[in-house]
N, C-alpha and C. Protein backbone atom coordinates (compact mmCIF):
# COMPACT_ATOMS: atom_id res chain seq x y z
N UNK A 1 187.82 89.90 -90.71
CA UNK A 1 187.70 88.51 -90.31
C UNK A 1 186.33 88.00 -90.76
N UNK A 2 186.16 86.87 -91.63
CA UNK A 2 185.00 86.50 -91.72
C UNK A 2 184.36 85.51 -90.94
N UNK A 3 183.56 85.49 -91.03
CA UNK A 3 182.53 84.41 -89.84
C UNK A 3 181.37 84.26 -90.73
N UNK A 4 181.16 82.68 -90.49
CA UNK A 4 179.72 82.12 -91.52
C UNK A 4 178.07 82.29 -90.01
N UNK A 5 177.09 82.44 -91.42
CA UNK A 5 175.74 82.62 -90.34
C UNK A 5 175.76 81.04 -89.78
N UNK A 6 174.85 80.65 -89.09
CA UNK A 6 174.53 79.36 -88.73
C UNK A 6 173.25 78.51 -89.53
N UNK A 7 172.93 77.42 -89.41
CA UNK A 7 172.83 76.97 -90.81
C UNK A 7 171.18 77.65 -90.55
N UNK A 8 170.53 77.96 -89.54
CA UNK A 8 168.88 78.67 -89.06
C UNK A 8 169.36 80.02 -89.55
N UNK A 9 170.20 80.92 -89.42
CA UNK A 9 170.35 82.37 -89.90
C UNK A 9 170.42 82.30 -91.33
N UNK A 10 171.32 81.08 -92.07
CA UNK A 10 171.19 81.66 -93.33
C UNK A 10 169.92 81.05 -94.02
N UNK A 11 169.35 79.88 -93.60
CA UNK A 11 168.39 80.14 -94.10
C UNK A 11 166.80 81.74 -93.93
N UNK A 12 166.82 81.83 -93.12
CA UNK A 12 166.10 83.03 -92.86
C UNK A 12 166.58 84.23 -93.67
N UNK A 13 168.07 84.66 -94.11
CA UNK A 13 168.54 85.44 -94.62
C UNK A 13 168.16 85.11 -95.91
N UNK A 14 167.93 83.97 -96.41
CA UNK A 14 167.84 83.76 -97.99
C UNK A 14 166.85 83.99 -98.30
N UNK A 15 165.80 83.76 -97.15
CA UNK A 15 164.27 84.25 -97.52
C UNK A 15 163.96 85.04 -97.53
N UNK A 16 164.35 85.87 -96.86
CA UNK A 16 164.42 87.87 -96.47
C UNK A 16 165.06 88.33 -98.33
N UNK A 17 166.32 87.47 -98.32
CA UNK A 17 166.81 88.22 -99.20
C UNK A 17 165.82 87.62 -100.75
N UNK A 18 165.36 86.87 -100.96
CA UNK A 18 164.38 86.58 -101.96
C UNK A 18 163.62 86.93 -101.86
N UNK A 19 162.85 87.60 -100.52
CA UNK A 19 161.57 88.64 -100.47
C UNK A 19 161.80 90.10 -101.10
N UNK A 20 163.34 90.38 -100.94
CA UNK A 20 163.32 91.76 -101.41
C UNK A 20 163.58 91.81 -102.68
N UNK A 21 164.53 91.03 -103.34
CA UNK A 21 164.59 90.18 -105.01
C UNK A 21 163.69 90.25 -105.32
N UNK A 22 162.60 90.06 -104.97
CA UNK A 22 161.41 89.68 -105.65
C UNK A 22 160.63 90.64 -106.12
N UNK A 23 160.39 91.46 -104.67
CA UNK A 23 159.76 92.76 -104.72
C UNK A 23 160.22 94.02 -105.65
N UNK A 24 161.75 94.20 -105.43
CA UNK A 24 162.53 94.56 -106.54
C UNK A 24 162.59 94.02 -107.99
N UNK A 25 162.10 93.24 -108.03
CA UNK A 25 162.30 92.69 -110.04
C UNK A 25 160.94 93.34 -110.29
N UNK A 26 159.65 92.91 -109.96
CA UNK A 26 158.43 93.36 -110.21
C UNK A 26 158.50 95.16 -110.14
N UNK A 27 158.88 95.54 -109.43
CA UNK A 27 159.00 97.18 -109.49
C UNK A 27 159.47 97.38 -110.51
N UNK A 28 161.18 96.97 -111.06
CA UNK A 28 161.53 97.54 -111.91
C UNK A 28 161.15 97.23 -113.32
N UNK A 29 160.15 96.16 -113.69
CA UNK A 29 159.35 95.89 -114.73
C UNK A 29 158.53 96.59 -115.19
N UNK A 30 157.76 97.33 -113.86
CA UNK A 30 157.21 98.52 -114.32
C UNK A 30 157.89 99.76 -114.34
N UNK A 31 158.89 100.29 -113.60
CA UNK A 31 159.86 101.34 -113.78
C UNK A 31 161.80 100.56 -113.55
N UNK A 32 162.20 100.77 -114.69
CA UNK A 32 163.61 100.33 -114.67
C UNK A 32 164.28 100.97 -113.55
N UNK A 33 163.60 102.51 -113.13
CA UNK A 33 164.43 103.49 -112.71
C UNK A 33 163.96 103.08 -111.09
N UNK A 34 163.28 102.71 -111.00
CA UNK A 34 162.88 102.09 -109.42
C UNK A 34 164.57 101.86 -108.63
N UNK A 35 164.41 102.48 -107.43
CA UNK A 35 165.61 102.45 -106.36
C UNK A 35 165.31 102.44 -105.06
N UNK A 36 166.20 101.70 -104.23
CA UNK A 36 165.88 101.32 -102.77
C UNK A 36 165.45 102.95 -102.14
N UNK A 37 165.67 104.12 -102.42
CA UNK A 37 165.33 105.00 -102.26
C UNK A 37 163.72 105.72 -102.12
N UNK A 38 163.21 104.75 -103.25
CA UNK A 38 161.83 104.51 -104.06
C UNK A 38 161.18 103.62 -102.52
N UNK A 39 161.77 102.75 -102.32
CA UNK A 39 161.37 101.58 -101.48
C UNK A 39 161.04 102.64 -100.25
N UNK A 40 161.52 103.13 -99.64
CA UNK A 40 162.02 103.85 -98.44
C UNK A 40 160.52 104.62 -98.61
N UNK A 41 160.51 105.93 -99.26
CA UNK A 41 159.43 106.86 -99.54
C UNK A 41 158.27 106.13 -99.65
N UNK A 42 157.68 105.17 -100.66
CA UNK A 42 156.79 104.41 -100.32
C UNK A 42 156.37 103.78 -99.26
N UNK A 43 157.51 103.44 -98.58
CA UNK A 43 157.00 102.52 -97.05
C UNK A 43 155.75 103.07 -96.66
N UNK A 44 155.47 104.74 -96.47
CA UNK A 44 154.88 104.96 -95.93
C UNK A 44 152.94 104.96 -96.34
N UNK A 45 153.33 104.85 -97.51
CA UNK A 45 152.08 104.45 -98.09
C UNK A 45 151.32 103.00 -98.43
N UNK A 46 152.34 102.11 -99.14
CA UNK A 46 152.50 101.02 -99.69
C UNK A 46 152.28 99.96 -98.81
N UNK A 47 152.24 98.64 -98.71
CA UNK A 47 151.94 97.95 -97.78
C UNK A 47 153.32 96.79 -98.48
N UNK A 48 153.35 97.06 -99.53
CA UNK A 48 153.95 96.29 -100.68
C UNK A 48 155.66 96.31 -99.88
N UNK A 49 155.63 97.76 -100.14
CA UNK A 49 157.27 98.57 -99.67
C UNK A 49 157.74 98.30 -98.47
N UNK A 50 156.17 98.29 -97.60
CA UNK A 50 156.81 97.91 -95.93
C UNK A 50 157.63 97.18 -95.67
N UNK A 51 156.83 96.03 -96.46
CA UNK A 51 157.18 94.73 -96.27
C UNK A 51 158.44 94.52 -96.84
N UNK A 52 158.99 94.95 -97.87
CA UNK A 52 160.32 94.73 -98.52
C UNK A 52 161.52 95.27 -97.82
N UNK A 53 160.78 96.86 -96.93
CA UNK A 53 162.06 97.58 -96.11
C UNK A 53 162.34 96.60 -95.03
N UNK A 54 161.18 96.15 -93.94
CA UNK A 54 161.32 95.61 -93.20
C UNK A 54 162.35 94.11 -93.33
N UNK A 55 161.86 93.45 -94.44
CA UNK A 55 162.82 92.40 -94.72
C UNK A 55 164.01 92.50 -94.80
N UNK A 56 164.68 93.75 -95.25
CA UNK A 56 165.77 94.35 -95.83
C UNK A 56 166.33 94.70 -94.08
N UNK A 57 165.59 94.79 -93.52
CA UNK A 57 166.03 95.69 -91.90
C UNK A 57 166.38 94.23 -91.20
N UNK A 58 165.54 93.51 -91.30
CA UNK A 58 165.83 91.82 -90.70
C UNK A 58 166.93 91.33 -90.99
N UNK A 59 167.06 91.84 -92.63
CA UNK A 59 168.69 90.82 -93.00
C UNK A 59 169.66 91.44 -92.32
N UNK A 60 169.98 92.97 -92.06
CA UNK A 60 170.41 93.69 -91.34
C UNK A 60 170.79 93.10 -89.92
N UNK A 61 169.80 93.02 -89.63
CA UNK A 61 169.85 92.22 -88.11
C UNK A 61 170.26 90.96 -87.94
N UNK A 62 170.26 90.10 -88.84
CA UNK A 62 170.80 88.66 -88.79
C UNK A 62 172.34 88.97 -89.01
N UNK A 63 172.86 89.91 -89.53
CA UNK A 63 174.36 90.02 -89.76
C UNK A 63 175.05 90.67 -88.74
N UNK A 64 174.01 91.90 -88.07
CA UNK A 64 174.39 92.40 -86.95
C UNK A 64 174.55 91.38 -85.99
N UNK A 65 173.73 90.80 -85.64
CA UNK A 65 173.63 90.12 -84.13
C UNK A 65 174.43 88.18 -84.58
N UNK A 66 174.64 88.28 -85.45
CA UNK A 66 175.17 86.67 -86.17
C UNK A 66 175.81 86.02 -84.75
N UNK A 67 175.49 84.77 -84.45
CA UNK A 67 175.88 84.25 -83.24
C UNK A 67 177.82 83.94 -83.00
N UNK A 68 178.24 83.88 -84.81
CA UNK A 68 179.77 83.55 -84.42
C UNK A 68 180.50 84.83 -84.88
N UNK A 69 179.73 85.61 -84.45
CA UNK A 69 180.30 87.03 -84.13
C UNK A 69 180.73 87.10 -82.26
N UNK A 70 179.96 86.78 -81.86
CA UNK A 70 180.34 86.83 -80.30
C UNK A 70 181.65 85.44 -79.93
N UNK A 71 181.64 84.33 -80.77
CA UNK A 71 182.49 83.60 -80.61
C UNK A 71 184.02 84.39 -80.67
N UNK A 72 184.16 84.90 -82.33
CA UNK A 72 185.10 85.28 -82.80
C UNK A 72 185.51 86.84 -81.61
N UNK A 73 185.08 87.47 -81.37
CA UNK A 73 185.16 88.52 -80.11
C UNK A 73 185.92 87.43 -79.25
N UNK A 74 185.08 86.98 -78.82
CA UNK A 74 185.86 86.28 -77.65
C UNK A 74 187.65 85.90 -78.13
N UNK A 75 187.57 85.38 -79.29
CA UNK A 75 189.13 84.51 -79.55
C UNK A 75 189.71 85.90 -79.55
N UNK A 76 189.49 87.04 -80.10
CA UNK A 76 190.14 88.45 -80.18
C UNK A 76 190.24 88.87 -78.83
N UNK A 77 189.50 88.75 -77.55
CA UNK A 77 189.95 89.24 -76.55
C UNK A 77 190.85 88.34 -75.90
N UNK A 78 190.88 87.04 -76.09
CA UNK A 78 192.31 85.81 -75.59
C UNK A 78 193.24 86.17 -76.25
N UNK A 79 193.04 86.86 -77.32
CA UNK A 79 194.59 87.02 -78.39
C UNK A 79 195.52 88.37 -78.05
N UNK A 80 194.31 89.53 -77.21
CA UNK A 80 194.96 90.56 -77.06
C UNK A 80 194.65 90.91 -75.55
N UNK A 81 194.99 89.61 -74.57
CA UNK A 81 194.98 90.02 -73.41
C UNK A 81 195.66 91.17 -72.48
N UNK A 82 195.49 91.60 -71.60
CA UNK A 82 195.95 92.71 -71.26
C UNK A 82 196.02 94.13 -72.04
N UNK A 83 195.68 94.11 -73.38
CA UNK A 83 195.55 95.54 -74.00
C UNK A 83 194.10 95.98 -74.19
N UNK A 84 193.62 97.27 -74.22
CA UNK A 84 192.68 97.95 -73.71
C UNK A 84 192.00 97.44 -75.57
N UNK A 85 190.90 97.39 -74.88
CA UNK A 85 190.04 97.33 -76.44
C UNK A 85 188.56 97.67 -76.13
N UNK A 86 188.08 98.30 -77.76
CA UNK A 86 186.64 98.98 -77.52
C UNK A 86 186.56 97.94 -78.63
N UNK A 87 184.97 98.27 -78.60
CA UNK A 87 184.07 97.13 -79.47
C UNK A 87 183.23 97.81 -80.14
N UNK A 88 183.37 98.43 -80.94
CA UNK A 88 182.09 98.88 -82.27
C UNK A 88 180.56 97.43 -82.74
N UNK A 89 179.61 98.05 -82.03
CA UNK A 89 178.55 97.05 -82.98
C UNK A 89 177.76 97.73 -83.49
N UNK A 90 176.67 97.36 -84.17
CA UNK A 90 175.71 98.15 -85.39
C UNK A 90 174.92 98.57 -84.42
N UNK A 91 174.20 97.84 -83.21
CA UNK A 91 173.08 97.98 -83.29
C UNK A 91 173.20 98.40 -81.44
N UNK A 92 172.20 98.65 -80.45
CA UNK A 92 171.84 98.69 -79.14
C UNK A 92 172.03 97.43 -78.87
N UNK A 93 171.33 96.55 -79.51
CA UNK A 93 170.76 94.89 -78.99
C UNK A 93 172.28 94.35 -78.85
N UNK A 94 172.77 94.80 -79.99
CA UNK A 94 174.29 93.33 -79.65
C UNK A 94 175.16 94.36 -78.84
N UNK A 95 175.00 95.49 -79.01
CA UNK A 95 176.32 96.12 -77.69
C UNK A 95 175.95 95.54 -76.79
N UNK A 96 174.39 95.44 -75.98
CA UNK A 96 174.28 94.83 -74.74
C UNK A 96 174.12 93.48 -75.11
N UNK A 97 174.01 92.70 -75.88
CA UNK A 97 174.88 91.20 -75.98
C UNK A 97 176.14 90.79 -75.39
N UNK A 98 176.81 91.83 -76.13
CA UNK A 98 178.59 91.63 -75.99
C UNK A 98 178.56 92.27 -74.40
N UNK A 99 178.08 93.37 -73.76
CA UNK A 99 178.38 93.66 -72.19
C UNK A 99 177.59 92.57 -72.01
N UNK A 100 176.65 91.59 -72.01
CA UNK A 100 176.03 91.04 -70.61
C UNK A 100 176.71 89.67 -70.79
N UNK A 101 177.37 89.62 -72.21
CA UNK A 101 178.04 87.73 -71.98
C UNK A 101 179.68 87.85 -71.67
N UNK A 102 180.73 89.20 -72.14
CA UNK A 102 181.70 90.07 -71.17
C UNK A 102 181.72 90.37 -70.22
N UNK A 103 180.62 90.82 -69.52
CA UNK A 103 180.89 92.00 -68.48
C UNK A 103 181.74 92.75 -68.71
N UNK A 104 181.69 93.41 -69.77
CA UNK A 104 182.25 95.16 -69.94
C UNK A 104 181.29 96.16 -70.21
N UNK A 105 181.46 97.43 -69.68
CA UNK A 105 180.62 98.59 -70.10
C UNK A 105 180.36 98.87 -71.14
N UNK A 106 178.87 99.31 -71.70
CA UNK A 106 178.43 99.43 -72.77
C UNK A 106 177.69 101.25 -72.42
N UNK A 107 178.23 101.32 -73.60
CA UNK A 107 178.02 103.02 -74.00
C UNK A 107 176.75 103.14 -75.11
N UNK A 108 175.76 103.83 -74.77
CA UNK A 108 174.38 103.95 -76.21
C UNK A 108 174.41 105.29 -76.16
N UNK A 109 173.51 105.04 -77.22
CA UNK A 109 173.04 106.38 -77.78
C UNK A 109 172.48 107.44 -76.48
N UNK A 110 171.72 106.42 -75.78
CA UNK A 110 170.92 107.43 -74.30
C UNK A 110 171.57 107.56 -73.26
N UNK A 111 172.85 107.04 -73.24
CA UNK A 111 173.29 107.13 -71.82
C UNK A 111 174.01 108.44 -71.29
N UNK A 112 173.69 109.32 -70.10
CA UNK A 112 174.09 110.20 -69.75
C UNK A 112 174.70 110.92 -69.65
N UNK A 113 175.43 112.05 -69.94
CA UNK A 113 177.08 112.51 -70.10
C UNK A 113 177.75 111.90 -69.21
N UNK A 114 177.52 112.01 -67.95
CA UNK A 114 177.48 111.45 -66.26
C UNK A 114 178.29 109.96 -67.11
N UNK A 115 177.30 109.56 -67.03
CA UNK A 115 177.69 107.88 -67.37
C UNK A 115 178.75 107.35 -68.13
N UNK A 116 178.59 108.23 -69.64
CA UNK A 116 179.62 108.09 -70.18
C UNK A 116 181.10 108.72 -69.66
N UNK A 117 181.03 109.46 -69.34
CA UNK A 117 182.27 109.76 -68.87
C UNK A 117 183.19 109.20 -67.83
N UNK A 118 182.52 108.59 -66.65
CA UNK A 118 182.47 107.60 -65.74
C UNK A 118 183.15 106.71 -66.62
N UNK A 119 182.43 105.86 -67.60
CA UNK A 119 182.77 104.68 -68.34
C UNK A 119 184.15 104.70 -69.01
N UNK A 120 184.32 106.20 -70.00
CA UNK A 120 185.57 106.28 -70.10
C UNK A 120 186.87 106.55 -69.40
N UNK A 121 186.56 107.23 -68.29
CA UNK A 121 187.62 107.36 -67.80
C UNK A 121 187.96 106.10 -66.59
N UNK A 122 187.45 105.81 -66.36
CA UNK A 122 187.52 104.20 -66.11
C UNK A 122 188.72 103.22 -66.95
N UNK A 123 187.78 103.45 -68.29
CA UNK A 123 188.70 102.69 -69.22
C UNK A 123 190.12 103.48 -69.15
N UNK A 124 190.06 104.69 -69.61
CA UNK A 124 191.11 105.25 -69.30
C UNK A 124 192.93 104.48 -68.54
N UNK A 125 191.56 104.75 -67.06
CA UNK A 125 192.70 104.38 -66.01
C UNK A 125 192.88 102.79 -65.94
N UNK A 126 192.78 101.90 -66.58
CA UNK A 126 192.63 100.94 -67.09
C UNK A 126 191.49 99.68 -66.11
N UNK A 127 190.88 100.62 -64.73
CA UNK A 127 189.10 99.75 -64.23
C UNK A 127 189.05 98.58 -65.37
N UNK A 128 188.55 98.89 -67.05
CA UNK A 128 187.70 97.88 -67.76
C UNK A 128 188.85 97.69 -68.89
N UNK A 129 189.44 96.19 -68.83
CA UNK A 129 189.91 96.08 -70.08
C UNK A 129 189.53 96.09 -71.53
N UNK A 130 188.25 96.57 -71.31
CA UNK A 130 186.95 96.88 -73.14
C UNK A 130 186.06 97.36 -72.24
N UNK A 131 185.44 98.28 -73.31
CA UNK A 131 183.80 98.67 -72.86
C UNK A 131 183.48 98.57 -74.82
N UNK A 132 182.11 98.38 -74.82
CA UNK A 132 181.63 98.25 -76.25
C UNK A 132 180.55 99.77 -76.40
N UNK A 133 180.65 99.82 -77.58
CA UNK A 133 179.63 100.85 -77.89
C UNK A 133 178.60 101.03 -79.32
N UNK A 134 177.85 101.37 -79.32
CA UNK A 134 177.28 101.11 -80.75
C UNK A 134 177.62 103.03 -81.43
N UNK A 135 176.66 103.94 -81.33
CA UNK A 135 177.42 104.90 -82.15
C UNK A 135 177.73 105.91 -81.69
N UNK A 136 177.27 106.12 -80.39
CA UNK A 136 177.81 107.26 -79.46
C UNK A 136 179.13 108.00 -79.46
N UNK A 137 180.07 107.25 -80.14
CA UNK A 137 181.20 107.41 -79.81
C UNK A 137 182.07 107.78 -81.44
N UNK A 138 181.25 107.77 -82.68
CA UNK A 138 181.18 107.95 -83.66
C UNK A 138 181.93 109.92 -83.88
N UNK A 139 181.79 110.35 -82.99
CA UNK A 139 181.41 111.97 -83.65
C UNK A 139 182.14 112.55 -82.35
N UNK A 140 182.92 113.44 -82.54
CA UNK A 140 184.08 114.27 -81.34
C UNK A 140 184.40 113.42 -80.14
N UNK A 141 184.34 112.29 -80.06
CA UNK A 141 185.31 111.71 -78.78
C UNK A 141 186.33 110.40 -79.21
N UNK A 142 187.62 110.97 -78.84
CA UNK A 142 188.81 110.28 -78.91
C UNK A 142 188.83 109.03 -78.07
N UNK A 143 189.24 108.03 -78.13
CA UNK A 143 189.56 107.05 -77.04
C UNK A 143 190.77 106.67 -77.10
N UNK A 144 192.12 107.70 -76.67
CA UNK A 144 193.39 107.60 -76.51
C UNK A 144 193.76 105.95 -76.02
N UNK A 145 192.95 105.87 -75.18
CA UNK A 145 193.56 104.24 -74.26
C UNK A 145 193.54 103.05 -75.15
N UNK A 146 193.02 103.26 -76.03
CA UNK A 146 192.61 101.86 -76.77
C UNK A 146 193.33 101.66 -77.84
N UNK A 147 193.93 100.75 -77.74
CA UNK A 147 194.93 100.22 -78.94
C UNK A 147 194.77 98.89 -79.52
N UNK A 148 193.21 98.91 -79.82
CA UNK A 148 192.49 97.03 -79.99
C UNK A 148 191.28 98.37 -80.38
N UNK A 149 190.67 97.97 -81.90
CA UNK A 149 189.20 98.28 -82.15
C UNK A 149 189.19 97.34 -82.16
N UNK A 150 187.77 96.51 -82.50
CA UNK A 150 187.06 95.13 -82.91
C UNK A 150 185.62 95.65 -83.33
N UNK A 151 185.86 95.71 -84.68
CA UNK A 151 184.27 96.48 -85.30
C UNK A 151 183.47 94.96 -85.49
N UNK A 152 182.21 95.02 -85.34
CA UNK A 152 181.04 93.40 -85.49
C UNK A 152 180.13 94.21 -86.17
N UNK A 153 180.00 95.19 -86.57
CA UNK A 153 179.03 95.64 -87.46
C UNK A 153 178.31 97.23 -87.23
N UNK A 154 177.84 97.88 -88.19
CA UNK A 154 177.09 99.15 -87.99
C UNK A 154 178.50 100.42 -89.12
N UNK A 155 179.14 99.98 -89.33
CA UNK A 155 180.41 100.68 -90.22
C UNK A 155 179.20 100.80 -91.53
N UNK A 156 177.91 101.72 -91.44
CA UNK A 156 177.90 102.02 -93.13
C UNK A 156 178.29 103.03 -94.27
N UNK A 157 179.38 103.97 -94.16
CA UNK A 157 180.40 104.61 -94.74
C UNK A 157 181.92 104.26 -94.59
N UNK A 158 182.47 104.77 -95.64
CA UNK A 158 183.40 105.07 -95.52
C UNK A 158 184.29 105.68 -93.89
N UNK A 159 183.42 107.09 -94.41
CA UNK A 159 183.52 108.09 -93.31
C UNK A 159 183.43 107.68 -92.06
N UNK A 160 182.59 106.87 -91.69
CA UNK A 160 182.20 106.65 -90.50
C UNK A 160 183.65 105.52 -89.88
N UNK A 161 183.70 104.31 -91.33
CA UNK A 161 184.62 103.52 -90.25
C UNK A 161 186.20 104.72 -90.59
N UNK A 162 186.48 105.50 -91.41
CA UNK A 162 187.87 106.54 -90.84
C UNK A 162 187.75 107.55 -89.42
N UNK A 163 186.55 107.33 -88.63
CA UNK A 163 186.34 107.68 -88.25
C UNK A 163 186.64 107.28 -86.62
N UNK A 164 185.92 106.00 -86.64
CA UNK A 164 186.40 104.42 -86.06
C UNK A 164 187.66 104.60 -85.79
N UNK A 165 188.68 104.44 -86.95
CA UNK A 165 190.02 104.14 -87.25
C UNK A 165 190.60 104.67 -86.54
N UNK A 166 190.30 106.42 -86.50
CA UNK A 166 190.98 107.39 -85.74
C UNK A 166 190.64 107.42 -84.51
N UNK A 167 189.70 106.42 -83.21
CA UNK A 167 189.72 106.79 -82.53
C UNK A 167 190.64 106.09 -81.86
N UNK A 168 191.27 105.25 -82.20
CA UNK A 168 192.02 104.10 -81.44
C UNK A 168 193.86 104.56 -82.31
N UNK A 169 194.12 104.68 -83.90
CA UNK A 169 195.08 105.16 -84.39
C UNK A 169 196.14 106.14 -83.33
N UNK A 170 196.52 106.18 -82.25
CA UNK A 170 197.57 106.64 -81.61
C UNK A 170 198.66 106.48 -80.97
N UNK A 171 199.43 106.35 -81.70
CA UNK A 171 200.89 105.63 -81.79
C UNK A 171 201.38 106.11 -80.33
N UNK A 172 201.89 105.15 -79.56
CA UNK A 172 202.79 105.48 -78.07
C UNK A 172 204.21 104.47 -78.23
N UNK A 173 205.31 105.70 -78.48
CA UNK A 173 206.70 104.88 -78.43
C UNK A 173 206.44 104.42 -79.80
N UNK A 174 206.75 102.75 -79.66
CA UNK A 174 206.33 102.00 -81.24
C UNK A 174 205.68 101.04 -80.73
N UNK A 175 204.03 101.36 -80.21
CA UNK A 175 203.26 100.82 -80.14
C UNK A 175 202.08 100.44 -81.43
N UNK A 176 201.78 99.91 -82.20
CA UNK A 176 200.99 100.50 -83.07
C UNK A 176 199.33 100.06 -82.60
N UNK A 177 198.31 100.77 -83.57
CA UNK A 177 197.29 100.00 -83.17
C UNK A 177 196.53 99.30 -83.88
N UNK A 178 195.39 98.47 -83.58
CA UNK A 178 194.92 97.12 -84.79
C UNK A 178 193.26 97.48 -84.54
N UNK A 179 193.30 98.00 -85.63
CA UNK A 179 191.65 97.48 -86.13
C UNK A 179 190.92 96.16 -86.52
N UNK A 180 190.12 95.69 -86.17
CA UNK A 180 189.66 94.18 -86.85
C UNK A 180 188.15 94.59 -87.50
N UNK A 181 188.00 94.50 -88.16
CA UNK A 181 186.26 94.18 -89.06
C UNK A 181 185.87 92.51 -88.73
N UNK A 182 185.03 92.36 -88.10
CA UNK A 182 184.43 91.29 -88.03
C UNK A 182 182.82 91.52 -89.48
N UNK A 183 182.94 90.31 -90.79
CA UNK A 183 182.17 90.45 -90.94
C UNK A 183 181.47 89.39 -91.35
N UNK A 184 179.94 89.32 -92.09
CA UNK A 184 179.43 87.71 -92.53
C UNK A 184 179.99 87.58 -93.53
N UNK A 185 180.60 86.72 -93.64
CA UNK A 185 181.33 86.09 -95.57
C UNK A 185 179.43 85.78 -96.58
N UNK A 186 179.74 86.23 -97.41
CA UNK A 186 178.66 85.95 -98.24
C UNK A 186 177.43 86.76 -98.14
N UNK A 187 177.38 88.04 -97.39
CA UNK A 187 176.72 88.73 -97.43
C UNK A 187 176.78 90.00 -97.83
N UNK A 188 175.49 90.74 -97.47
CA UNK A 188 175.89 92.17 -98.24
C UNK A 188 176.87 93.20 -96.94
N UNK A 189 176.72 92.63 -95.89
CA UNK A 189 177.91 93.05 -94.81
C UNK A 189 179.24 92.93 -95.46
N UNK A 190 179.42 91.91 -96.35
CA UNK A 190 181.00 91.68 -96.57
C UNK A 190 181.41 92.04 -98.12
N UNK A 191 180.26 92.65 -98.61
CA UNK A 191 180.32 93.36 -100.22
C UNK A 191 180.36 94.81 -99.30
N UNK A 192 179.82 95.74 -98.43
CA UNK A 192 179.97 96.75 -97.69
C UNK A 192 181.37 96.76 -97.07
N UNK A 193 181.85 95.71 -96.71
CA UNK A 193 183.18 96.15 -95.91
C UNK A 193 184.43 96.02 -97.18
N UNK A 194 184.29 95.69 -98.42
CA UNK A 194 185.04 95.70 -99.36
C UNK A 194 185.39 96.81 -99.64
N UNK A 195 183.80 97.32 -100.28
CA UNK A 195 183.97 98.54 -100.45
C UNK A 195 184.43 99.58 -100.08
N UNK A 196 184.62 99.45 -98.56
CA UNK A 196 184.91 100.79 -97.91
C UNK A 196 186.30 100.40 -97.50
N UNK A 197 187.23 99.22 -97.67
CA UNK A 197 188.79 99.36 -97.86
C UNK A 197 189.13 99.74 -99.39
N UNK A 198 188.41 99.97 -100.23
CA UNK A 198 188.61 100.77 -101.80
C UNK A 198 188.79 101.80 -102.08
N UNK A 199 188.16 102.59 -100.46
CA UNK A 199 188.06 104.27 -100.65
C UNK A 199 189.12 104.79 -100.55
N UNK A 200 189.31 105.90 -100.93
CA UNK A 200 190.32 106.70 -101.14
C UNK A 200 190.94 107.15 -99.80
N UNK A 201 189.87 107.07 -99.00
CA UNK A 201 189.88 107.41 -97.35
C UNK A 201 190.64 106.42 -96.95
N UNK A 202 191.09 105.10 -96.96
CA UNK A 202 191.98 104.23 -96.46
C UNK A 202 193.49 103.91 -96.98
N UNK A 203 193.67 105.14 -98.02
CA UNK A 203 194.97 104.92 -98.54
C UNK A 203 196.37 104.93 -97.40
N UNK A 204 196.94 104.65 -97.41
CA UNK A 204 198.12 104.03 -96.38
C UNK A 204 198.13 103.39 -95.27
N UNK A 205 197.00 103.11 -95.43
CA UNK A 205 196.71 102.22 -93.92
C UNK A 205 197.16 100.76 -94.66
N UNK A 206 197.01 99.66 -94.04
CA UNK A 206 197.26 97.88 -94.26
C UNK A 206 196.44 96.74 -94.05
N UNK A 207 195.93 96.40 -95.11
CA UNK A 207 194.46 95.32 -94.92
C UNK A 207 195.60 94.28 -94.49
N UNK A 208 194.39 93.06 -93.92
CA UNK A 208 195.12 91.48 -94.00
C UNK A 208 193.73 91.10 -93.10
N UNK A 209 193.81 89.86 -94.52
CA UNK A 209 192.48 89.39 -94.18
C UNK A 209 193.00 88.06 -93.53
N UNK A 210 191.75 87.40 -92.34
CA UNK A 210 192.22 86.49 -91.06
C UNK A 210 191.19 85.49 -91.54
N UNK A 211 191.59 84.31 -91.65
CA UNK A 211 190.80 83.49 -91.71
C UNK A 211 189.97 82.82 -90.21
């Protein structure tokens, strides 16, 4: 699903993204072979590099946290009332966005076994019709109950969103289940989410893009 920045985000994004354009053309004038890789290792020396990662981390964040990302959530939870849904976001900041303007449970990176488990089995027994999470939930835990993903951002592999896919993918009767990608149209969020319906990893599954 795409969603546009607001007309203050994209300008800020264009400037971020012409700060790193910039910084990038001059590098590779002096080395062709110069790579964001290059950028990274330098940070720590460079004052030059900081500044280009950091910009690069900002645009990041303007796509993560994009304000008609929380709109479009919302129309997805009126559309799939009564069915259990988790919420994939990139970052800490917008999982607890999406719990404090929802009120649903939010799962992080720090939260307790205790806690999490509480949270899921909750969801489970159907307590929370969504809880959101940023990546905690990435690596050995299933979420049988949920038959609604709604990804808003943080998918940067392949791997990671088949990963996603499978935690919600569990057919009951002929129930099926629906993934959504929420992403920015015109950004490098939505050249990233292309890419990773190309992989070889998504063969038989079914795109359809939502206006």
């Amino acid at each position: 699903i795409p969603v546009h920045l607001s007309d203050d985000e994209q300008k800020r994004y264009d400037l971020l993204s012409e700060e790193v354009r910039s910084y990038m053309s001059n590098q590779r004038k002096e080395n062709p072979m110069f790579s964001w890789e290059d950028v990274c290792a330098e940070s720590a020396v460079s004052q030059d590099s900081r500044r280009a990662l950091k910009s690069y981390l900002a645009k990041r964040a303007i796509e993560d946290r994009a304000e008609e990302k929380l709109r479009t959530l919302e129309d997805l939870f009126r559309l799939h009332a009564g069915d259990r849904c988790i919420v994939f976001a990139g970052s800490n900041a917008m999982a607890r966005d999406v719990s404090l303007r929802f009120l649903i449970p939010c799962l992080l990176n720090h939260c307790g076994k205790k806690e999490r488990l509480d949270i899921l089995e909750g969801f489970a027994a159907g307590d929370y019709p969504a809880i959101v999470a940023n990546q905690v939930l990435d690596e050995g835990v299933d979420v049988p109950a949920a038959k609604v993903a709604i990804v808003i951002g943080g998918m940067a592999s392949s791997r990671q969103a088949r990963q996603r896919l499978g935690r919600i993918l569990r057919r009951s009767g002929n129930a099926r289940a629906v993934l959504y990608e929420v992403v920015c149209a015109g950004t490098n969020e939505e050249l990233r989410s292309r890419q990773r319906r190309r992989h070889a990893m998504f063969e038989g599954t079914k795109h359809r893009r939502k206006s």
